[in-house]
Protein backbone atom coordinates (compact mmCIF):
# COMPACT_ATOMS: atom_id res chain seq x y z
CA UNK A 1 -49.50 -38.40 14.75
CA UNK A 2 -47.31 -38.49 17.43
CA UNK A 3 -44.25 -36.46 17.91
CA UNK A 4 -40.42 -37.68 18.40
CA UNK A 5 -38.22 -35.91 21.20
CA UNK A 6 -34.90 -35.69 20.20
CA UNK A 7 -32.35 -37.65 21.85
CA UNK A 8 -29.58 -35.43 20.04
CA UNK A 9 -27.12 -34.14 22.08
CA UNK A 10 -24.24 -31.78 20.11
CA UNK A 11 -21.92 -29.87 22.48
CA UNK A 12 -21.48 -26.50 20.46
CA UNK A 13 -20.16 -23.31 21.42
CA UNK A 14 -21.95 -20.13 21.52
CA UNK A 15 -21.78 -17.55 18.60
CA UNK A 16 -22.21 -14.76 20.15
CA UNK A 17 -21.17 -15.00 24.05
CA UNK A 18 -18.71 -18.18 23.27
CA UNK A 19 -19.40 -20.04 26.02
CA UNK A 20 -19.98 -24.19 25.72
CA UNK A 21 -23.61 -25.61 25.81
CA UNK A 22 -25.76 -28.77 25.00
CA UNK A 23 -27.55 -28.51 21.51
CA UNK A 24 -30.52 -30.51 20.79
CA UNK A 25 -30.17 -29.54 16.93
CA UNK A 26 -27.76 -29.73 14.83
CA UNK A 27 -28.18 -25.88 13.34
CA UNK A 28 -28.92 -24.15 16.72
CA UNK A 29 -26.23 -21.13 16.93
CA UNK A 30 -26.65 -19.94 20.49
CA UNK A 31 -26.80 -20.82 24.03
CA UNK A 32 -30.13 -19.56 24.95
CA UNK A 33 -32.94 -16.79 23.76
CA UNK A 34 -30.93 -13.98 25.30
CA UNK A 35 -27.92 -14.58 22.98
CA UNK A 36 -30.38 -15.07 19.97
CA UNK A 37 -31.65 -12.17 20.61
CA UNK A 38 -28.99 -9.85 21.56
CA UNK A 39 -26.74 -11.55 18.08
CA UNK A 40 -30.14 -10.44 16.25
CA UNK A 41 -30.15 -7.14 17.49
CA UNK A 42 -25.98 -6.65 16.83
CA UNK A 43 -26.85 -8.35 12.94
CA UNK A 44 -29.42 -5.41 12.11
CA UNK A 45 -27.07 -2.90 13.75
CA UNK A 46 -24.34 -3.52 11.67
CA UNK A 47 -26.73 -3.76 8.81
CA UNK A 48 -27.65 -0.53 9.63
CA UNK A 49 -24.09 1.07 10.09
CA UNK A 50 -22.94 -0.62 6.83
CA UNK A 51 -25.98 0.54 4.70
CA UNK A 52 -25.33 4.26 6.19
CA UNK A 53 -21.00 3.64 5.08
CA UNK A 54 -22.40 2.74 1.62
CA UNK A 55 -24.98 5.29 1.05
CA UNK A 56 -22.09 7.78 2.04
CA UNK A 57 -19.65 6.66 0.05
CA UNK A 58 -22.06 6.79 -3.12
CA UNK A 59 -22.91 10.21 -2.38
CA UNK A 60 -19.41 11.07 -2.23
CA UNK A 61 -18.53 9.31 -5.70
CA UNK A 62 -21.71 11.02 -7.19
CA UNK A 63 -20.25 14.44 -5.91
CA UNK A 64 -16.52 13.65 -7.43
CA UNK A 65 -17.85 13.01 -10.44
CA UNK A 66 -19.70 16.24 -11.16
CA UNK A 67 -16.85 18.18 -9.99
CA UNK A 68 -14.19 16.60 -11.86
CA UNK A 69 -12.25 19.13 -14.07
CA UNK A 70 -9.69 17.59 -16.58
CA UNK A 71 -7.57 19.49 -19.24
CA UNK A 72 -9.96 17.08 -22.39
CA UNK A 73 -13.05 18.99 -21.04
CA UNK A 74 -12.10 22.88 -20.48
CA UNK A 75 -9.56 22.23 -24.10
CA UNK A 76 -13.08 22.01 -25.79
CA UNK A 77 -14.72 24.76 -23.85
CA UNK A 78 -14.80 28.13 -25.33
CA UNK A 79 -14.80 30.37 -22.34
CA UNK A 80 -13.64 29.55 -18.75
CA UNK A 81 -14.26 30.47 -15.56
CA UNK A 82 -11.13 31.62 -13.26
CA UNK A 83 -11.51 28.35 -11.45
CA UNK A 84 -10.91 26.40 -15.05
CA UNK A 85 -8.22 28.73 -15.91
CA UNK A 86 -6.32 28.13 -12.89
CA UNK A 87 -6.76 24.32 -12.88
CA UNK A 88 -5.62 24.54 -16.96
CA UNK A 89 -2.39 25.91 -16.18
CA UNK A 90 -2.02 24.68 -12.85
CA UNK A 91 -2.15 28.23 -10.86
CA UNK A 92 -3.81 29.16 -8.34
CA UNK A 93 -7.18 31.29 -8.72
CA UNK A 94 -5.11 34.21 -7.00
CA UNK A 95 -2.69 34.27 -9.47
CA UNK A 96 -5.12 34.65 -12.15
CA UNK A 97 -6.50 37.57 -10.72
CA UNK A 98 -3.48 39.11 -10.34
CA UNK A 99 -3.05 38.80 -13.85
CA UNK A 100 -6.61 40.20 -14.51
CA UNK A 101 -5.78 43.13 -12.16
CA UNK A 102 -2.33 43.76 -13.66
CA UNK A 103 -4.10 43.68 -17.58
CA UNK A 104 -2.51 40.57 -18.74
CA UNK A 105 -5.96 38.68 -19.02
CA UNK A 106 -9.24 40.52 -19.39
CA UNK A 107 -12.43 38.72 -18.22
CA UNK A 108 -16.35 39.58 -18.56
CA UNK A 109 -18.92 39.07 -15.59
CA UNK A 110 -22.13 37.10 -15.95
CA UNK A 111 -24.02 37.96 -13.40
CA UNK A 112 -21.71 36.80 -10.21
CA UNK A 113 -19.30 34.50 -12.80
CA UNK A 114 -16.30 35.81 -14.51
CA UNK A 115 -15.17 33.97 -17.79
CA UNK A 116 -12.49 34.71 -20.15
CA UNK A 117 -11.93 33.50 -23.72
CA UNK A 118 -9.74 30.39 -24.30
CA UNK A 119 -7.84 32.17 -27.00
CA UNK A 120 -6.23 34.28 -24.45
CA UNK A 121 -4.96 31.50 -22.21
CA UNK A 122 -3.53 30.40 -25.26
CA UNK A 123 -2.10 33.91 -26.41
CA UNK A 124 0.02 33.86 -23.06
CA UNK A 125 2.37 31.43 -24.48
CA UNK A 126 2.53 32.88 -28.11
């Protein structure tokens, strides 16, 4: 079997450094080895950079959703912590221990959490 040179000549320009060269092929990309390589080594850096973007931005959607609080979930909820009470009526947390310090809303500690019973968010406005 005997093997055929090619008499193709394509001039191209270089993907990575731009400048013009001779190709022998029609699919070859780059001047020489040195810009093959160095495109290679730029391809799995990005690859690299964009997988670390993505994996952060999932983590950061996982954490939003877990700490989402919307008046449909803490209207169903029993007893709430001062955190859910302020974010219910749209106080701050200092506010709402004002009003536990002043009498006006009386709360019960589990352990380092303090909850209240809905009923006497709602009470406030009766």
């Amino acid at each position: 079997m005997q093997q055929m040179s090619s008499n193709i000549h394509i001039p191209k320009t270089c993907q990575f450094c731009g400048k013009a060269f001779i190709a022998r092929t029609t699919v070859t990309k780059y001047c020489g080895n040195s810009c093959a390589k160095k495109a290679y080594k730029k391809r799995k850096r990005d690859e690299k950079i964009q997988s670390a973007i993505d994996d952060t931005k999932e983590n950061l959607q996982s954490l939003q959703t877990i700490n989402i609080i919307t008046p449909q979930n803490l209207s169903q909820k029993e007893f709430l912590s001062i955190t859910e009470v302020s974010e219910l009526l749209g106080v701050s947390r200092w506010t709402i221990q004002r009003m536990v310090k002043r009498g006006q809303l009386t709360v019960k500690q589990i352990g380092r959490k303090k909850i209240m019973a809905r009923n006497q968010i709602d009470n406030l406005f009766i």
